[in-house]
C-alpha atoms as a PDB file:
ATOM      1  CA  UNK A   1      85.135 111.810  70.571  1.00  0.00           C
ATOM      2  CA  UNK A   2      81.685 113.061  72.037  1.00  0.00           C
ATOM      3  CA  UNK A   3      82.462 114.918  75.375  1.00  0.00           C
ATOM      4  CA  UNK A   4      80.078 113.928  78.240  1.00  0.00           C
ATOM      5  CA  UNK A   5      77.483 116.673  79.259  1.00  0.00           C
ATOM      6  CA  UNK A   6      78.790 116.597  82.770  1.00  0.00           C
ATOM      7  CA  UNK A   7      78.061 118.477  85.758  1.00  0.00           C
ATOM      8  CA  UNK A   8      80.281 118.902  88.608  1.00  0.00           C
ATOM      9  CA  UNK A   9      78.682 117.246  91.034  1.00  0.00           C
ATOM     10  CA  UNK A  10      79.214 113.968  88.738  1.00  0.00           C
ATOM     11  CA  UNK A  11      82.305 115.022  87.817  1.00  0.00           C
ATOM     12  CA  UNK A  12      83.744 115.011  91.689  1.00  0.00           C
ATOM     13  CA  UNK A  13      81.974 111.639  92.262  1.00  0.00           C
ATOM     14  CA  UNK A  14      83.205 110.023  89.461  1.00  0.00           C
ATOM     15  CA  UNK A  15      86.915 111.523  89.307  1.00  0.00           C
ATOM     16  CA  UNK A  16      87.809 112.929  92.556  1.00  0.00           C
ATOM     17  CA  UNK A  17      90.199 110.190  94.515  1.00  0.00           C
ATOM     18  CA  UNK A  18      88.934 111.488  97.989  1.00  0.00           C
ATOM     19  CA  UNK A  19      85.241 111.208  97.361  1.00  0.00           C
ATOM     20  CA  UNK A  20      84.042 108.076  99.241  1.00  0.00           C
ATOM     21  CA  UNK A  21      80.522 107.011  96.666  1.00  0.00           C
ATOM     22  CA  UNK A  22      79.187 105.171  99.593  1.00  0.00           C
ATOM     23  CA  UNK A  23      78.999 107.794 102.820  1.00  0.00           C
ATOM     24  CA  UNK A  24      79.706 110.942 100.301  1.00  0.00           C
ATOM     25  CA  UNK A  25      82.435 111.892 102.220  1.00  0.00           C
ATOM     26  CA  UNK A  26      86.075 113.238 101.878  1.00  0.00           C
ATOM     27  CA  UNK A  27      88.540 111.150 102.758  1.00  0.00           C
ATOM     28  CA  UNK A  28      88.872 113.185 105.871  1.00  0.00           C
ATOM     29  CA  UNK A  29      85.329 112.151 106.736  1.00  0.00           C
ATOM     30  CA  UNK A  30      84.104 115.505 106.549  1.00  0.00           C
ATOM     31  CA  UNK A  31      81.368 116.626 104.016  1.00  0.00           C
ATOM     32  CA  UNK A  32      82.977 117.505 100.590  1.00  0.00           C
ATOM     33  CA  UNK A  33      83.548 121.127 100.058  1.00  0.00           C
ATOM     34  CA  UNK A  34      83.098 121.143  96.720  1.00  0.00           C
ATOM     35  CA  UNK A  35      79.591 119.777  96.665  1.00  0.00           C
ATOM     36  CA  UNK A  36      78.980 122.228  99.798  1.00  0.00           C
ATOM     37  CA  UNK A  37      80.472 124.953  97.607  1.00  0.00           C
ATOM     38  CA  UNK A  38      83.502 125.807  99.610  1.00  0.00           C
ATOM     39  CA  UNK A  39      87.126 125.523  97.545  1.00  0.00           C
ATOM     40  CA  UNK A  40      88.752 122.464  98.042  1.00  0.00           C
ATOM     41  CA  UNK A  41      92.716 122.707  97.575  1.00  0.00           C
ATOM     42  CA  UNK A  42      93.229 118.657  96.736  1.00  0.00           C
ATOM     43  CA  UNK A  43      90.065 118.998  93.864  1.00  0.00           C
ATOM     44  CA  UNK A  44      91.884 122.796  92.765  1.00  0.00           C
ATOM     45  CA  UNK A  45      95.180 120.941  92.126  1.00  0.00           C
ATOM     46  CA  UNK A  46      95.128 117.466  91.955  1.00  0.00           C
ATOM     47  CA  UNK A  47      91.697 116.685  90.152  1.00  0.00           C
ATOM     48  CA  UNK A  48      90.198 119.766  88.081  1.00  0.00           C
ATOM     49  CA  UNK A  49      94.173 120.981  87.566  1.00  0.00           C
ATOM     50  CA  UNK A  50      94.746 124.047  86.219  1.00  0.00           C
ATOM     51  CA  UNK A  51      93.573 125.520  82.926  1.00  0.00           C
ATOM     52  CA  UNK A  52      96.262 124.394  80.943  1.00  0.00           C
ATOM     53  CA  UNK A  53      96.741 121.321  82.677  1.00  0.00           C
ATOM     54  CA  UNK A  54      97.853 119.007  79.876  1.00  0.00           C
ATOM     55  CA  UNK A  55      97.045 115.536  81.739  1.00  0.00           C
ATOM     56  CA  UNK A  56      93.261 116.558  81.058  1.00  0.00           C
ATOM     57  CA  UNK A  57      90.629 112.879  81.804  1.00  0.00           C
ATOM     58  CA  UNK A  58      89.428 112.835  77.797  1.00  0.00           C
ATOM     59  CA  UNK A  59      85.281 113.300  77.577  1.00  0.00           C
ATOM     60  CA  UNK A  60      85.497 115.769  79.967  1.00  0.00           C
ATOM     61  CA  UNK A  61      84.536 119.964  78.605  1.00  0.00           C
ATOM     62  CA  UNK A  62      86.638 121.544  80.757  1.00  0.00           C
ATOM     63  CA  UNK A  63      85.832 125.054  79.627  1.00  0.00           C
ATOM     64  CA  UNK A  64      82.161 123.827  81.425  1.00  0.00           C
ATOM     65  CA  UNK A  65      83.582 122.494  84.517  1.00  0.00           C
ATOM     66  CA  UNK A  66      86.038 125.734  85.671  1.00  0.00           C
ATOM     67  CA  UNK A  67      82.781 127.952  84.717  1.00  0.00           C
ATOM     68  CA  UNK A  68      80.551 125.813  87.118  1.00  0.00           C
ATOM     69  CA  UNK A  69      83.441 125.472  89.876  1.00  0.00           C
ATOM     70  CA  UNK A  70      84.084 129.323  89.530  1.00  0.00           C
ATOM     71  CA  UNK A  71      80.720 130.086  89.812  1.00  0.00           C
ATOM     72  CA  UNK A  72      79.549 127.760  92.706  1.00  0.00           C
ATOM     73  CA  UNK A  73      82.611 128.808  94.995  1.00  0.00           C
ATOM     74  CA  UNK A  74      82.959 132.094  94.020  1.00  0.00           C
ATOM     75  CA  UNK A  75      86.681 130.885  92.752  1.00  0.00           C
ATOM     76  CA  UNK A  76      86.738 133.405  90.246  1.00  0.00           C
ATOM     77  CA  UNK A  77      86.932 136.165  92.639  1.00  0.00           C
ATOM     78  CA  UNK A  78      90.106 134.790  94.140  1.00  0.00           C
ATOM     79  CA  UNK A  79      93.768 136.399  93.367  1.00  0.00           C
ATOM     80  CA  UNK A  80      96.288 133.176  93.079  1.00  0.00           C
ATOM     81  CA  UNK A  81      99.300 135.352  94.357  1.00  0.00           C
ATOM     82  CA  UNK A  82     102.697 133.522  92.828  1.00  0.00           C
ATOM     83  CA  UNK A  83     105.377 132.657  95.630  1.00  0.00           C
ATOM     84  CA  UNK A  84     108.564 134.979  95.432  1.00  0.00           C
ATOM     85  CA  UNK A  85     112.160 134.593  96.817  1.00  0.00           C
ATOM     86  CA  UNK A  86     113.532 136.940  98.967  1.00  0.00           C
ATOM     87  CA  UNK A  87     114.825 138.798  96.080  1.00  0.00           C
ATOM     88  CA  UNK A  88     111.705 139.094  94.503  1.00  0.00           C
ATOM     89  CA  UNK A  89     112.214 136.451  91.522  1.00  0.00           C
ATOM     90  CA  UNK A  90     109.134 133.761  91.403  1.00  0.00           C
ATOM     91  CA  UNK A  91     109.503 130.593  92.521  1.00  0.00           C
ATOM     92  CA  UNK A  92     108.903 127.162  90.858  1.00  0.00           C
ATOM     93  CA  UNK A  93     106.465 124.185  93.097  1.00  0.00           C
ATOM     94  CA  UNK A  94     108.657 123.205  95.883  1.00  0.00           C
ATOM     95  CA  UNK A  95     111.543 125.875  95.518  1.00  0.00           C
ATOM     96  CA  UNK A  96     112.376 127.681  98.539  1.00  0.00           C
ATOM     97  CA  UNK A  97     115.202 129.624  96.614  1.00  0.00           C
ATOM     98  CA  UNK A  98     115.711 131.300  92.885  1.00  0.00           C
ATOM     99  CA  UNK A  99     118.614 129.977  91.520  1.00  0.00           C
ATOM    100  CA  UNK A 100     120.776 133.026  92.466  1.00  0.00           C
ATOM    101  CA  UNK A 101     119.851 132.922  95.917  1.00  0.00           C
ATOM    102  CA  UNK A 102     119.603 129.216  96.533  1.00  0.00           C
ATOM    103  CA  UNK A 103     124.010 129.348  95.098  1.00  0.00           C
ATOM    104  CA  UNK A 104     124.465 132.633  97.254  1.00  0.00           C
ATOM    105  CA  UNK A 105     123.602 130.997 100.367  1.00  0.00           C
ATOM    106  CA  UNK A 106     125.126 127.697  99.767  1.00  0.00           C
ATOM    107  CA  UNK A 107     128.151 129.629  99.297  1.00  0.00           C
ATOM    108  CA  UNK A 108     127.844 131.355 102.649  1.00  0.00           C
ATOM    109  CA  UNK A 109     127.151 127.937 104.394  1.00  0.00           C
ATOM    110  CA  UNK A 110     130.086 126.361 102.464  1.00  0.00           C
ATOM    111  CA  UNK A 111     132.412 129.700 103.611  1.00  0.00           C
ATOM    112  CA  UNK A 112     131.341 129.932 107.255  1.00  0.00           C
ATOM    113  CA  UNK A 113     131.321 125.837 107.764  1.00  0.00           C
ATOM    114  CA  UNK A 114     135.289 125.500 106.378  1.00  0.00           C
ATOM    115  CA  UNK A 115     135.966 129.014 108.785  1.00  0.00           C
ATOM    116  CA  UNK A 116     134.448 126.552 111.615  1.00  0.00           C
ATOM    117  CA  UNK A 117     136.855 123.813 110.313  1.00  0.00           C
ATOM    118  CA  UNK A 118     140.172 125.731 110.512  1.00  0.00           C
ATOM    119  CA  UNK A 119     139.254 127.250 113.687  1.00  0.00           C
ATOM    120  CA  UNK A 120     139.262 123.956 115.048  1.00  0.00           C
ATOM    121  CA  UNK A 121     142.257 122.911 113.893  1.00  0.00           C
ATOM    122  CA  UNK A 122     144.008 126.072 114.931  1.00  0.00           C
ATOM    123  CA  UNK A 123     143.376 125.579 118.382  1.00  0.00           C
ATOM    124  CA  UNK A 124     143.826 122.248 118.732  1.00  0.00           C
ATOM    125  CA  UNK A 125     147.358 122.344 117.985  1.00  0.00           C
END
């Protein structure tokens, strides 16, 4: 397939869910950051996507797009820093908890909820 020679300013008002075509406005009826060349969190993750992304839109040259994004809003710059547990282990999207910590403290709601339980019942009868 031929990829488009797209820029991204048509590639956030073709693709971009929040652009409105008619007012060129966000969804939050604020000017779009993108086009302003701010960041915009919803067009980092939900429409560019990272890198590797593998739900890429086909006709699209990536590689082009994250060097014109990174370059208008200085993206480049940025550290991502990843999210780590209180142990130190990264965490997945969503995850409060490793693993090892997320069964830890289960166990020491579990333990401390059945000690409630029988102290209850103890002094009831």
């Amino acid at each position: 397939m031929r990829e488009k020679q797209t820029t991204l300013t048509r590639f956030v008002k073709d693709e971009c869910a929040n652009f409105g075509k008619h007012y060129q406005l966000c969804a939050d009826d604020k000017p779009c950051r993108v086009l302003a060349g701010e960041r915009c969190g919803y067009f980092d993750r939900r429409v560019l996507g990272p890198p590797n992304h593998k739900y890429k839109l086909p006709d699209y040259d990536y590689q082009k797009l994250f060097a014109q994004y990174a370059e208008q809003t200085k993206a480049e710059n940025q550290i991502v820093e990843q999210r780590l547990c209180d142990c130190g282990n990264p965490l997945r999207l969503r995850q409060r908890y490793c693993d090892t910590c997320r069964r830890n403290r289960r166990r020491k709601t579990n333990r401390e909820n059945q000690q409630r339980f029988y102290q209850k019942q103890r002094a009831a009868s």
